[in-house]
PDB file of N, CA and C in Angstrom:
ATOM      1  N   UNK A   1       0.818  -1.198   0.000  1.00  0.00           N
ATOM      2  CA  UNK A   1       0.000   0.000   0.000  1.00  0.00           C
ATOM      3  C   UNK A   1       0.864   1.266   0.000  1.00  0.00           C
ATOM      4  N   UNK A   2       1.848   1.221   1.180  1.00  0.00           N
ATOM      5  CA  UNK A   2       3.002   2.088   0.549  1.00  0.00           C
ATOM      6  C   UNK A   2       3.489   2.429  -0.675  1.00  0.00           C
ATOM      7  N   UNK A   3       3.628   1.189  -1.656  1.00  0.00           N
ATOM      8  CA  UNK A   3       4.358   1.805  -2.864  1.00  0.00           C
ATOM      9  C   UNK A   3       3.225   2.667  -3.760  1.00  0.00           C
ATOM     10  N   UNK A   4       2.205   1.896  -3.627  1.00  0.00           N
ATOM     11  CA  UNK A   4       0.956   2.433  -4.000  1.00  0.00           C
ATOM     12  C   UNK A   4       0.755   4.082  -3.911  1.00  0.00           C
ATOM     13  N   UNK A   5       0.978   4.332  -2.575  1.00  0.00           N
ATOM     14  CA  UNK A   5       0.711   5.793  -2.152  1.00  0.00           C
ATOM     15  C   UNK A   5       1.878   6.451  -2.832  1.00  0.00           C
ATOM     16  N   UNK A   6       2.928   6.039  -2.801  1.00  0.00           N
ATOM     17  CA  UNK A   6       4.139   7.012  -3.285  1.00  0.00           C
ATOM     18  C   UNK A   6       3.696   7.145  -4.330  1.00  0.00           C
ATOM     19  N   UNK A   7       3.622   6.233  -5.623  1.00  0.00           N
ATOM     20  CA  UNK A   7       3.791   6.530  -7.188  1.00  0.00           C
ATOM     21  C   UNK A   7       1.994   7.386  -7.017  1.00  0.00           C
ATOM     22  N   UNK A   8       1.068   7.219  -6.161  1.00  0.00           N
ATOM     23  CA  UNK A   8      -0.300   8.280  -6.276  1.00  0.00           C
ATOM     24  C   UNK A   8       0.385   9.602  -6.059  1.00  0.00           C
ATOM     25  N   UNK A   9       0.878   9.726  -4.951  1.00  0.00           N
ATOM     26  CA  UNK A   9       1.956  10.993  -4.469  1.00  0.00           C
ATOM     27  C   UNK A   9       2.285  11.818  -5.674  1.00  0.00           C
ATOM     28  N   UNK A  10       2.961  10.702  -6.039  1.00  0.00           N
ATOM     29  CA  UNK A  10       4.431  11.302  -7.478  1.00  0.00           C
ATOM     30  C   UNK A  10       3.349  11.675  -8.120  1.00  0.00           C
ATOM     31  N   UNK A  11       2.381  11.005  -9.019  1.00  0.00           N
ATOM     32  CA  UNK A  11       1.527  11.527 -10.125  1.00  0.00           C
ATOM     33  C   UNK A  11       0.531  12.492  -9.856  1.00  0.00           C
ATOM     34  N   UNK A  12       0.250  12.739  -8.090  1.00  0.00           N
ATOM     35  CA  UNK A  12      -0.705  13.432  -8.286  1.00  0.00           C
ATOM     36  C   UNK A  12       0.308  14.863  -7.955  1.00  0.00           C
ATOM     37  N   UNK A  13       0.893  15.236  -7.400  1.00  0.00           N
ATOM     38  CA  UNK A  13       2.138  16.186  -7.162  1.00  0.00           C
ATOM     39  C   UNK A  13       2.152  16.862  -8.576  1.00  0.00           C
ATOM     40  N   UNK A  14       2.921  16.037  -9.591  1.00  0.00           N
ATOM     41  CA  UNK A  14       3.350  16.198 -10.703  1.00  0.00           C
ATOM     42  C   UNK A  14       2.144  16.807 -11.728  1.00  0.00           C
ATOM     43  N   UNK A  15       1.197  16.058 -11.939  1.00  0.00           N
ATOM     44  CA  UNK A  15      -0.360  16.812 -12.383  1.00  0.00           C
ATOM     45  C   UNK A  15      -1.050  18.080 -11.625  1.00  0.00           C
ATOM     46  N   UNK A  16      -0.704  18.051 -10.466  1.00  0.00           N
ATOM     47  CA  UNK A  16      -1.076  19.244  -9.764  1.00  0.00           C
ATOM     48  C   UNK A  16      -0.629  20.235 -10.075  1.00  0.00           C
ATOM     49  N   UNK A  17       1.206  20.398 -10.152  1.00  0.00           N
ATOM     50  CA  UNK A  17       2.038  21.238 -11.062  1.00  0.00           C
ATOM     51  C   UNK A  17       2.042  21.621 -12.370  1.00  0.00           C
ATOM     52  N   UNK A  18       1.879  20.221 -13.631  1.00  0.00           N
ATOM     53  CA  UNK A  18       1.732  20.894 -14.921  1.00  0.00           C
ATOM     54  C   UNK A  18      -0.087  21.357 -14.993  1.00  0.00           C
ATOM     55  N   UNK A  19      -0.688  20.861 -14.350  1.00  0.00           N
ATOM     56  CA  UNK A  19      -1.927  21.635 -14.886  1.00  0.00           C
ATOM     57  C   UNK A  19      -2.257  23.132 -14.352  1.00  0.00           C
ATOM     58  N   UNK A  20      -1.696  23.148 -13.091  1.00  0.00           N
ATOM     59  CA  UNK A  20      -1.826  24.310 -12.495  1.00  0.00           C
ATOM     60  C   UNK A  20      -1.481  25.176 -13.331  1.00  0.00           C
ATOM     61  N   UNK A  21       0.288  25.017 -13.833  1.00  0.00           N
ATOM     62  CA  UNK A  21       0.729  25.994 -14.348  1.00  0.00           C
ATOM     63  C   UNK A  21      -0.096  26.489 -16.114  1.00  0.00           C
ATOM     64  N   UNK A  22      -0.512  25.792 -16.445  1.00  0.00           N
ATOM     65  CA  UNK A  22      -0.876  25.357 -17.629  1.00  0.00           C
ATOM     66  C   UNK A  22      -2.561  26.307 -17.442  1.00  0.00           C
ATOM     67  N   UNK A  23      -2.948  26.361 -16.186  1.00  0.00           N
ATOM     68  CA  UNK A  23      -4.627  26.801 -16.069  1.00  0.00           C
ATOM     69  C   UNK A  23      -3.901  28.405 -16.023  1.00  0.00           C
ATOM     70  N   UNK A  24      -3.174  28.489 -15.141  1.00  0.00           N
ATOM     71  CA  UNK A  24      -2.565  29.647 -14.866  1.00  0.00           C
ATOM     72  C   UNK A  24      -1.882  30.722 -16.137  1.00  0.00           C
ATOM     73  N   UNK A  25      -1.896  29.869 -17.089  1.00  0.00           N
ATOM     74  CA  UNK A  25      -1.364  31.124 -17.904  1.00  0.00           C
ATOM     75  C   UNK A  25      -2.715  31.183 -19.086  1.00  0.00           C
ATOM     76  N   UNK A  26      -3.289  30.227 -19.120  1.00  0.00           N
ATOM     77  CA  UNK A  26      -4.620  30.589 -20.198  1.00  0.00           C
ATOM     78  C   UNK A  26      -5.841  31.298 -19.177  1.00  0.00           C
ATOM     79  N   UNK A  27      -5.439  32.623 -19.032  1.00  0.00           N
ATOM     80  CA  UNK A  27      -6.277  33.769 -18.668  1.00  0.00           C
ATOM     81  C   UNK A  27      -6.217  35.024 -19.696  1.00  0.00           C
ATOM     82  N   UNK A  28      -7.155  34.929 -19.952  1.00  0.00           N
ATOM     83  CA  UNK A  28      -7.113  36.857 -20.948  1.00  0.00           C
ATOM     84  C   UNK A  28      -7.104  38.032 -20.380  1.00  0.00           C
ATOM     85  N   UNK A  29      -6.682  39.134 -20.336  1.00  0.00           N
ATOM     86  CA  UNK A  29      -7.139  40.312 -19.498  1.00  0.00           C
ATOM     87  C   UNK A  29      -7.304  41.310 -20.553  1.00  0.00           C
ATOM     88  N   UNK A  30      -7.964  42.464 -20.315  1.00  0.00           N
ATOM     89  CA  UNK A  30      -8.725  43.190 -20.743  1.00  0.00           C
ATOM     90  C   UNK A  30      -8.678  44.665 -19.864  1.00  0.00           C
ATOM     91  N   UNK A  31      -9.019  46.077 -20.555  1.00  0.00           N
ATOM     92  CA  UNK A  31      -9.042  46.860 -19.594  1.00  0.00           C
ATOM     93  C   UNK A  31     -10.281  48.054 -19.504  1.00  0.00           C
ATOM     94  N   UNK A  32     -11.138  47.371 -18.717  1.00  0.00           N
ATOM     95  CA  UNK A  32     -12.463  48.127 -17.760  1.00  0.00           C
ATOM     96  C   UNK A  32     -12.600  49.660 -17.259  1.00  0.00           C
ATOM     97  N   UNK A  33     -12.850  50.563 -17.774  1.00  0.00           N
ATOM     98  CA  UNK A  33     -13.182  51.844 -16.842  1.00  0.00           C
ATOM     99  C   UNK A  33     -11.669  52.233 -16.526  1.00  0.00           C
ATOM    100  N   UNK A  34     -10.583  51.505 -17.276  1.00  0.00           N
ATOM    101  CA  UNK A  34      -9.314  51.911 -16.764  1.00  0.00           C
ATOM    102  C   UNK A  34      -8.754  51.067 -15.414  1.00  0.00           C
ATOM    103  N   UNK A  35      -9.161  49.719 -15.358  1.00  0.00           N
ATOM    104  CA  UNK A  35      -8.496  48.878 -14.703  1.00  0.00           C
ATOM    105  C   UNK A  35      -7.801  47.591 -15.659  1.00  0.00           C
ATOM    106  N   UNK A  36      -7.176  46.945 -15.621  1.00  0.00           N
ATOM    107  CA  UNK A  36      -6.676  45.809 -16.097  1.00  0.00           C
ATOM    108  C   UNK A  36      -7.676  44.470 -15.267  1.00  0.00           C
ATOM    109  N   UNK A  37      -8.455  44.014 -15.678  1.00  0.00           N
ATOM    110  CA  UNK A  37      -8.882  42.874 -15.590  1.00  0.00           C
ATOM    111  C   UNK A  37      -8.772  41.626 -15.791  1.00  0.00           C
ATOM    112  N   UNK A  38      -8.634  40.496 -15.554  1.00  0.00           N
ATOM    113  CA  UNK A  38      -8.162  39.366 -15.875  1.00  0.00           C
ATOM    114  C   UNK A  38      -9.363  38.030 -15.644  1.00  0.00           C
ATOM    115  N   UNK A  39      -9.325  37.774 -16.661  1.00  0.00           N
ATOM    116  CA  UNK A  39     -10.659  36.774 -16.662  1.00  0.00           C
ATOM    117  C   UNK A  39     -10.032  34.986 -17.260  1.00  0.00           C
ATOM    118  N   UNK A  40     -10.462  34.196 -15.957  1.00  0.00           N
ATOM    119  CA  UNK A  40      -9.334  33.041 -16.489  1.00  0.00           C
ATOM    120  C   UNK A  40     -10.358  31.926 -16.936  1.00  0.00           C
ATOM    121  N   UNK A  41      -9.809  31.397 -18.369  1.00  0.00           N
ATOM    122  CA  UNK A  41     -10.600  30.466 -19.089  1.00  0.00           C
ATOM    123  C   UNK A  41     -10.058  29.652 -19.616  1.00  0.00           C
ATOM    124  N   UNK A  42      -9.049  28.950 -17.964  1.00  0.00           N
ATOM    125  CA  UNK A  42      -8.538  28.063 -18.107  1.00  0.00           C
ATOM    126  C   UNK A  42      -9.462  26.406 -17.780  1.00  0.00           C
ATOM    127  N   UNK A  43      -9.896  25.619 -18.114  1.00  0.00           N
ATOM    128  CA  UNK A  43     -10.663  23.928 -17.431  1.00  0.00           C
ATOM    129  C   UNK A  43      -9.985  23.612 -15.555  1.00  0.00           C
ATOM    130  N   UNK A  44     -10.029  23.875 -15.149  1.00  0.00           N
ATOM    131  CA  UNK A  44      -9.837  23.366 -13.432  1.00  0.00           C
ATOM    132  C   UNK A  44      -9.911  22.129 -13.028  1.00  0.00           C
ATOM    133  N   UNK A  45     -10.677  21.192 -13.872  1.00  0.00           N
ATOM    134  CA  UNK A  45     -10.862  19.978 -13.626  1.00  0.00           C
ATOM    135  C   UNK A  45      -9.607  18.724 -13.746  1.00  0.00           C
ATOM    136  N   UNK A  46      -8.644  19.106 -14.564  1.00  0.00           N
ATOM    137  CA  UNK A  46      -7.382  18.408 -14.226  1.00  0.00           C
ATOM    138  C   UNK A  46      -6.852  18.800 -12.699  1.00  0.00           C
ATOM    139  N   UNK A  47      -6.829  19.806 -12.627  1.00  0.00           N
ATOM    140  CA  UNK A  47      -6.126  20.424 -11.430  1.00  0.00           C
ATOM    141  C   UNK A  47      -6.838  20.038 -10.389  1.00  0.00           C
ATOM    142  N   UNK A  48      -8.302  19.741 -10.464  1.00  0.00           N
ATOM    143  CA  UNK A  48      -8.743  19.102  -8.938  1.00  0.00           C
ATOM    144  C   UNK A  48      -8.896  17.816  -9.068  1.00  0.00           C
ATOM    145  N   UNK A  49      -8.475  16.856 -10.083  1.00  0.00           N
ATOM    146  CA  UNK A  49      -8.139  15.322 -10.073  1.00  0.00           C
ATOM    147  C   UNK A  49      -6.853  15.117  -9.496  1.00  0.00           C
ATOM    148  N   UNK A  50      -6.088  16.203  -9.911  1.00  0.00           N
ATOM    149  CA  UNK A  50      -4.350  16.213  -9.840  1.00  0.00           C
ATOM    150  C   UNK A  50      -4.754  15.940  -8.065  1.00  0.00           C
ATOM    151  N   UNK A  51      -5.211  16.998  -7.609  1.00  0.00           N
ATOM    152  CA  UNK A  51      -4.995  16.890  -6.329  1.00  0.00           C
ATOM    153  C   UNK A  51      -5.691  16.327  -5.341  1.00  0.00           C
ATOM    154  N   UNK A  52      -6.738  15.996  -5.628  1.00  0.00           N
ATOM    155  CA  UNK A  52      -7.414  14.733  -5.256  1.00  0.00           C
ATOM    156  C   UNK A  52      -7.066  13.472  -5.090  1.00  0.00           C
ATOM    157  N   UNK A  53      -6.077  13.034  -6.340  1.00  0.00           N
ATOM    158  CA  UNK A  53      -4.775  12.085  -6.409  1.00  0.00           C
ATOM    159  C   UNK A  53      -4.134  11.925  -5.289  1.00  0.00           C
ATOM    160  N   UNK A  54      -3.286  12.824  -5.116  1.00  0.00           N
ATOM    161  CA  UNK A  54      -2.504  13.861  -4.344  1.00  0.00           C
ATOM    162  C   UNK A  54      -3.031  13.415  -2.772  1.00  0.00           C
ATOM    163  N   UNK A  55      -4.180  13.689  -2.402  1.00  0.00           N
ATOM    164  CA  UNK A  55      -4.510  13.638  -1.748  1.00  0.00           C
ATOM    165  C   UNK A  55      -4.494  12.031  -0.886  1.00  0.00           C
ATOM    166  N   UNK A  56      -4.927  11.171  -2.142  1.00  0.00           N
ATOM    167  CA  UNK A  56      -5.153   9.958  -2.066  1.00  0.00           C
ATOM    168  C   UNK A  56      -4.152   9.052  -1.607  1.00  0.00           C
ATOM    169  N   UNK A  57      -2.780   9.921  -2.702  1.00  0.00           N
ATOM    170  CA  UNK A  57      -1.528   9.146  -1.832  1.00  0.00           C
ATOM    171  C   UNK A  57      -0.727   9.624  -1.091  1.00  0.00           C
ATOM    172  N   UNK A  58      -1.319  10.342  -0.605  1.00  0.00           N
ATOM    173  CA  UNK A  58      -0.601  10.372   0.919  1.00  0.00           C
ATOM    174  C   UNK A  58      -1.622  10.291   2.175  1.00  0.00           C
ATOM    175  N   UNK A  59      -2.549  10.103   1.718  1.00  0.00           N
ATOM    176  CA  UNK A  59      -3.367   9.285   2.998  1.00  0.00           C
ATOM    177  C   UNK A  59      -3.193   7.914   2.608  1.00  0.00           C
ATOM    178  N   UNK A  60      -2.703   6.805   2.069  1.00  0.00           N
ATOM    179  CA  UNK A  60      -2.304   5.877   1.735  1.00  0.00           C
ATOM    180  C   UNK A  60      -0.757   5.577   2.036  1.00  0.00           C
ATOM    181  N   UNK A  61       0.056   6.677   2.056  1.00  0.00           N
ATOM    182  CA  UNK A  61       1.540   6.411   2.612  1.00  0.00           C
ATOM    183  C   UNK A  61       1.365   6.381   4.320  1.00  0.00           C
ATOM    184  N   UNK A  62       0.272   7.366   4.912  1.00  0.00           N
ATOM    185  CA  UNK A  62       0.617   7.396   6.223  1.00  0.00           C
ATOM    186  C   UNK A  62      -0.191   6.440   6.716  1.00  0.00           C
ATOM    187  N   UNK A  63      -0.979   5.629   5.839  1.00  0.00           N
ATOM    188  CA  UNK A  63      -1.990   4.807   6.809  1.00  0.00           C
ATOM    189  C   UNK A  63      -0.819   3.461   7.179  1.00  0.00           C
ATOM    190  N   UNK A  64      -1.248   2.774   7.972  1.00  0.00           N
ATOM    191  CA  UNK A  64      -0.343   1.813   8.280  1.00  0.00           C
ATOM    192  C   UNK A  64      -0.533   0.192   8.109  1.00  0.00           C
TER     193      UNK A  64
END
């Protein structure tokens, strides 16, 4: 169950990072009344599997 949790760990870590970064830069901005606005239309749904993963293995590394 240990090894289990690590390689969930590793993949969900790792997906948490490229999607994040990946949601994080597909935002458009635009400028309002003279503000800079930023409107993000990036999908989120990798990013909360990533870490849900994530989540999974490491409550699986610490269980005993």
């Amino acid at each position: 169950m240990k090894t289990i949790g690590l390689i969930l760990t590793i993949l969900g870590l790792a997906g948490t990072v490229f999607y994040g970064m990946q949601a994080i830069q597909n935002s458009e901005s635009f400028s309002f009344l003279g503000m800079d606005v930023a409107v993000s239309s990036a999908d989120w749904t990798p990013v909360i599997i990533s870490a849900v993963v994530l989540i999974v293995g490491l409550f699986l590394r610490k269980r005993k």
